[in-house]
C-alpha atoms as a PDB file:
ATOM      1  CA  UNK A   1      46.471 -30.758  76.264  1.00  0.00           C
ATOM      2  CA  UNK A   2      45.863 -28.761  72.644  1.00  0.00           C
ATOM      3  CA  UNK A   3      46.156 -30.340  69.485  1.00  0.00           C
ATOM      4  CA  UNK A   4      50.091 -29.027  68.694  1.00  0.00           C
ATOM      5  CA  UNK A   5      50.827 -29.794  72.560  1.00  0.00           C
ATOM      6  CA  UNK A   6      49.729 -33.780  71.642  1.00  0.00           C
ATOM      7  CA  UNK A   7      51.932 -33.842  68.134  1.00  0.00           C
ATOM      8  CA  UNK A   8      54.658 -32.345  69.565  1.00  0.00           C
ATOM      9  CA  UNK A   9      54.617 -35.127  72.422  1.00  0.00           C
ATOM     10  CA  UNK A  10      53.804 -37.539  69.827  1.00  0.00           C
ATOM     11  CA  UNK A  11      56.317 -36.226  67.030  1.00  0.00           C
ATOM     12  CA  UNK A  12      59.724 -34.837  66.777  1.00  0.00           C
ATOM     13  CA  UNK A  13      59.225 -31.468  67.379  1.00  0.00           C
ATOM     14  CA  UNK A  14      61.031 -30.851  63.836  1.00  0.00           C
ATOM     15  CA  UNK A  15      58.435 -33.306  62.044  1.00  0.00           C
ATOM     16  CA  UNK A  16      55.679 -31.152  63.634  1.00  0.00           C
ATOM     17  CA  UNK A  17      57.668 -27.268  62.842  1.00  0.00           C
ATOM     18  CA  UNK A  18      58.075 -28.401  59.047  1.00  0.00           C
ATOM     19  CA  UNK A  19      54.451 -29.359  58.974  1.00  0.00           C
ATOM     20  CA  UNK A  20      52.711 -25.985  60.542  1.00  0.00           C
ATOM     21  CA  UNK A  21      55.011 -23.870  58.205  1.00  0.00           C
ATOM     22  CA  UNK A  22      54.521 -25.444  55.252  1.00  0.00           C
ATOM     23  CA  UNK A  23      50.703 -25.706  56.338  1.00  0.00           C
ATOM     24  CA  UNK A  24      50.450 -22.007  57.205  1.00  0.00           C
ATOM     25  CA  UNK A  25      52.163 -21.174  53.536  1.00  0.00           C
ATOM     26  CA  UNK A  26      49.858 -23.609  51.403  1.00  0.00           C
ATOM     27  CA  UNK A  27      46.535 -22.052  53.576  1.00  0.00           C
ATOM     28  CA  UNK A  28      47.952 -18.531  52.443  1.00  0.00           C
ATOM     29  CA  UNK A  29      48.335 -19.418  48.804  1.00  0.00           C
ATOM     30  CA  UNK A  30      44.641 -21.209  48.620  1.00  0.00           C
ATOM     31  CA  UNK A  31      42.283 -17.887  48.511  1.00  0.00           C
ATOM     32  CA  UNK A  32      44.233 -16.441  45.441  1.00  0.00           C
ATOM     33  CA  UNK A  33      44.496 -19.983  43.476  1.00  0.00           C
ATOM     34  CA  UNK A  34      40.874 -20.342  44.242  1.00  0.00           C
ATOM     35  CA  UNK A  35      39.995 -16.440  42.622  1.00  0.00           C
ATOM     36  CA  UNK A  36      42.551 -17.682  39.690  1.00  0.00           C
ATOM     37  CA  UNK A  37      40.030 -20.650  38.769  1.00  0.00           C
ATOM     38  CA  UNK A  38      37.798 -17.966  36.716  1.00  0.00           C
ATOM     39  CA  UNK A  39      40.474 -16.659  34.908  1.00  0.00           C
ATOM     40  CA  UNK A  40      41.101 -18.826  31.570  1.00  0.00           C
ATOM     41  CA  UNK A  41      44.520 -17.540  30.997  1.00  0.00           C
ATOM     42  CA  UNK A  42      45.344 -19.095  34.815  1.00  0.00           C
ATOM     43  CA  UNK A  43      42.778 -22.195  35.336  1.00  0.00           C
ATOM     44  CA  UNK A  44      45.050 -24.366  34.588  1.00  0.00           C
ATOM     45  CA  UNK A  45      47.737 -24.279  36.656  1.00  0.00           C
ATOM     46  CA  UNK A  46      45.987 -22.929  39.710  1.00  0.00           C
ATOM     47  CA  UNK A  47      43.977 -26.071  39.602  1.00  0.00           C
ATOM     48  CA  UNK A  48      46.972 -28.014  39.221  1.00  0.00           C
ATOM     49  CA  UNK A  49      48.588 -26.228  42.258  1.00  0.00           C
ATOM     50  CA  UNK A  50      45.272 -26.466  44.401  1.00  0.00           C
ATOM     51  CA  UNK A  51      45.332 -30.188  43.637  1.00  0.00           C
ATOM     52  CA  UNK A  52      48.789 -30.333  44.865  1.00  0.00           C
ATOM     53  CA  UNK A  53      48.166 -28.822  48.020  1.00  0.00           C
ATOM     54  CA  UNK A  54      45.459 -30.616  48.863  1.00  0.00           C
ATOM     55  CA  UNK A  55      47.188 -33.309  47.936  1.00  0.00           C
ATOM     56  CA  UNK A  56      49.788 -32.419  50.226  1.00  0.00           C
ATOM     57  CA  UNK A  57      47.555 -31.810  53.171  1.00  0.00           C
ATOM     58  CA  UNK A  58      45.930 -34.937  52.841  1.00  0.00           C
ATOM     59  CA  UNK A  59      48.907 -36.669  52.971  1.00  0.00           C
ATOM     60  CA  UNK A  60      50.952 -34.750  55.906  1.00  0.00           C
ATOM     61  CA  UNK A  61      47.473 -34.481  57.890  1.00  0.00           C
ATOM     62  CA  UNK A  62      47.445 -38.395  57.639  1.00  0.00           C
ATOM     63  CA  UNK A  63      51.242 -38.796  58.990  1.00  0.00           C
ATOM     64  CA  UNK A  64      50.380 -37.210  61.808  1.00  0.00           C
ATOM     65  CA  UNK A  65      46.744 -38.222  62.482  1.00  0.00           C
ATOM     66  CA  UNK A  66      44.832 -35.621  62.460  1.00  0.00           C
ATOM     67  CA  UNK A  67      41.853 -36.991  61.080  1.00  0.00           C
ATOM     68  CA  UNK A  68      39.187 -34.297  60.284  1.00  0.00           C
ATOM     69  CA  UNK A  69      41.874 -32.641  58.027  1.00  0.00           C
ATOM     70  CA  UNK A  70      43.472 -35.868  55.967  1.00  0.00           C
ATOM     71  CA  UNK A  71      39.642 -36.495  55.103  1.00  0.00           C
ATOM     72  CA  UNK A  72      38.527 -32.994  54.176  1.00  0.00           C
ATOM     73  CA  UNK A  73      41.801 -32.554  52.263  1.00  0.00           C
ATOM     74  CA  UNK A  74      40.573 -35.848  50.564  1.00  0.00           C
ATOM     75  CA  UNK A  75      36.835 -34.712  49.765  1.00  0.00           C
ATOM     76  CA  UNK A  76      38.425 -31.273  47.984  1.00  0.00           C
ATOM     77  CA  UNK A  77      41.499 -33.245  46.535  1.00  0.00           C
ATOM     78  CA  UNK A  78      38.243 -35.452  44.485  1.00  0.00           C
ATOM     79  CA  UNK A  79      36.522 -32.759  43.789  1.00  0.00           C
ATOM     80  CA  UNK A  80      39.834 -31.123  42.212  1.00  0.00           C
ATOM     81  CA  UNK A  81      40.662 -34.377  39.936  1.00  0.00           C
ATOM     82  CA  UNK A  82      37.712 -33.715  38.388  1.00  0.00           C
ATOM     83  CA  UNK A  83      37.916 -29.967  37.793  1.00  0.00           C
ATOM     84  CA  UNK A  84      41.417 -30.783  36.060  1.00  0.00           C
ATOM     85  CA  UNK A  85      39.937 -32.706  33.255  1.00  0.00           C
ATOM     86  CA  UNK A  86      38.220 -28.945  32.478  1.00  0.00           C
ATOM     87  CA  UNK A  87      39.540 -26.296  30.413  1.00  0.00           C
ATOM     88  CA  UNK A  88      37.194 -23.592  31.121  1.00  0.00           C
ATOM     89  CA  UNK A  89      36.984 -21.244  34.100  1.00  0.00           C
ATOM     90  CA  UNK A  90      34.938 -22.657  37.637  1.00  0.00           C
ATOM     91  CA  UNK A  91      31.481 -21.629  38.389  1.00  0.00           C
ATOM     92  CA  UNK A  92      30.337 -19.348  40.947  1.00  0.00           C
ATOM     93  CA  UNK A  93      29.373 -22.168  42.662  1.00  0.00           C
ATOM     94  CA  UNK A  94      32.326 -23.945  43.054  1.00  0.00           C
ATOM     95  CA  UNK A  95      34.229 -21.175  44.051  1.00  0.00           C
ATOM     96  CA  UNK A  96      32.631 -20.092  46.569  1.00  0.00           C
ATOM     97  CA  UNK A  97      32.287 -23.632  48.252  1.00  0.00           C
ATOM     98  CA  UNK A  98      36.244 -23.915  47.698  1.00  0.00           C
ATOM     99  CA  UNK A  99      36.508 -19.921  49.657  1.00  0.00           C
ATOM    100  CA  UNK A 100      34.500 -21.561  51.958  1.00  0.00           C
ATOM    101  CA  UNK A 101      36.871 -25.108  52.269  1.00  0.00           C
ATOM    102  CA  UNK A 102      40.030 -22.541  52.347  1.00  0.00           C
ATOM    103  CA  UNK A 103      38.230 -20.536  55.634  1.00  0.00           C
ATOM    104  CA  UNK A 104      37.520 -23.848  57.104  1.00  0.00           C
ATOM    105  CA  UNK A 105      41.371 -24.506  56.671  1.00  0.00           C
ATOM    106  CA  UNK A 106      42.350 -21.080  57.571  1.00  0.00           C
ATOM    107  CA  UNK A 107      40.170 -21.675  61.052  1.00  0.00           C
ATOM    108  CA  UNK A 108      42.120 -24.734  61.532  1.00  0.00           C
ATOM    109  CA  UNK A 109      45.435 -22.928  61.112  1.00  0.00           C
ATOM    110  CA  UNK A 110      44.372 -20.567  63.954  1.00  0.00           C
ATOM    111  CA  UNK A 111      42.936 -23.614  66.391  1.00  0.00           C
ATOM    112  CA  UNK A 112      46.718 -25.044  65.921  1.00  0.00           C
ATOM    113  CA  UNK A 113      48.056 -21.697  66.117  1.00  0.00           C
ATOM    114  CA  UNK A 114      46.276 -21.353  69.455  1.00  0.00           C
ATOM    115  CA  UNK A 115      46.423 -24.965  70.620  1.00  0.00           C
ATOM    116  CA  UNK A 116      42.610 -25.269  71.271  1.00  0.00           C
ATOM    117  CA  UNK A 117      41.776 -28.837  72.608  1.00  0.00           C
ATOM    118  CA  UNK A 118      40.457 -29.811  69.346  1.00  0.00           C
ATOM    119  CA  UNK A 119      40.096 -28.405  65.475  1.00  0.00           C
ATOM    120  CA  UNK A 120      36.669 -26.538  64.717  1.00  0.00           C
ATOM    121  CA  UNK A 121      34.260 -28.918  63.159  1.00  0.00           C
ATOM    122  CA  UNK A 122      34.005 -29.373  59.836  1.00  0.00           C
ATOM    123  CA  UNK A 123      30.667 -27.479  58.670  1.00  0.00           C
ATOM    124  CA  UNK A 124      28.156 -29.468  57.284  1.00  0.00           C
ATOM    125  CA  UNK A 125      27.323 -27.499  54.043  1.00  0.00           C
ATOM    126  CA  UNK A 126      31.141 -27.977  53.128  1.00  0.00           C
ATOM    127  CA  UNK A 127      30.011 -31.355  52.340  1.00  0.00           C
ATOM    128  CA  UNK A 128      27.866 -30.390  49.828  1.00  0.00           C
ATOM    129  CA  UNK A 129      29.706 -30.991  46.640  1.00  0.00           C
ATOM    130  CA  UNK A 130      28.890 -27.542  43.835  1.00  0.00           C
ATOM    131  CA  UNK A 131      27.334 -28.106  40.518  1.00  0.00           C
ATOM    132  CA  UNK A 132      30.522 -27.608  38.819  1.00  0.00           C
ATOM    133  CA  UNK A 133      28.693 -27.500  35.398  1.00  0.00           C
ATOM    134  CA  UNK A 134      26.040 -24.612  35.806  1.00  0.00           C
END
């Protein structure tokens, strides 16, 4: 049985619906809030709306048990609090690690999508938190 095959049996299948849709619409907004972080004029709010839907993974992921997300959601959601005590535009370096966290959740979108048996490992250099001063 695939991942959406077990919430569904585990869930009301509305529970689960609301969840993948709203999923699928925060993983399409997180590339172009991520790009917005070296803007000045938009840093501020696109970190504000990244921490949200992190925030709002982390949380929904955790309602329905599916572990490798709520705690990667989690690791970025920390990493976020502290970018929004900055004013000035992210480093290289932390966007690209946060392109890379928003193609590990894209992956995840498709191993739901396609009800794989379980979600893609988390990659190991994800883990790896950017120098978010240099």
């Amino acid at each position: 049985m695939g991942i959406r095959s077990e919430l569904e049996v585990n869930y009301d299948f509305e529970i689960v619906d609301e969840f993948l849709d709203h999923y699928s619409l925060m993983v399409d907004v997180m590339e172009l809030l991520v790009l917005d972080l070296t803007k000045k004029d938009m840093y501020k709010r696109s970190v504000e709306e990244l921490f949200r839907v992190f925030h709002n993974i982390k949380s929904a992921s955790a309602f329905l048990h599916i572990e490798p997300m709520t705690k990667l959601a989690g690791f970025v959601e920390s990493e976020l609090e502290e970018l929004r005590q900055r004013e000035t535009p992210a480093n290289d370096e932390t966007i690209n690690w946060l392109l890379s966290i928003s193609d590990m959740f894209s992956q995840w979108e498709k191993d739901l999508e396609a009800d794989k048996e379980q979600l893609t490992p988390i990659k190991f250099s994800l883990l790896k938190i950017p120098d978010t001063q240099a």
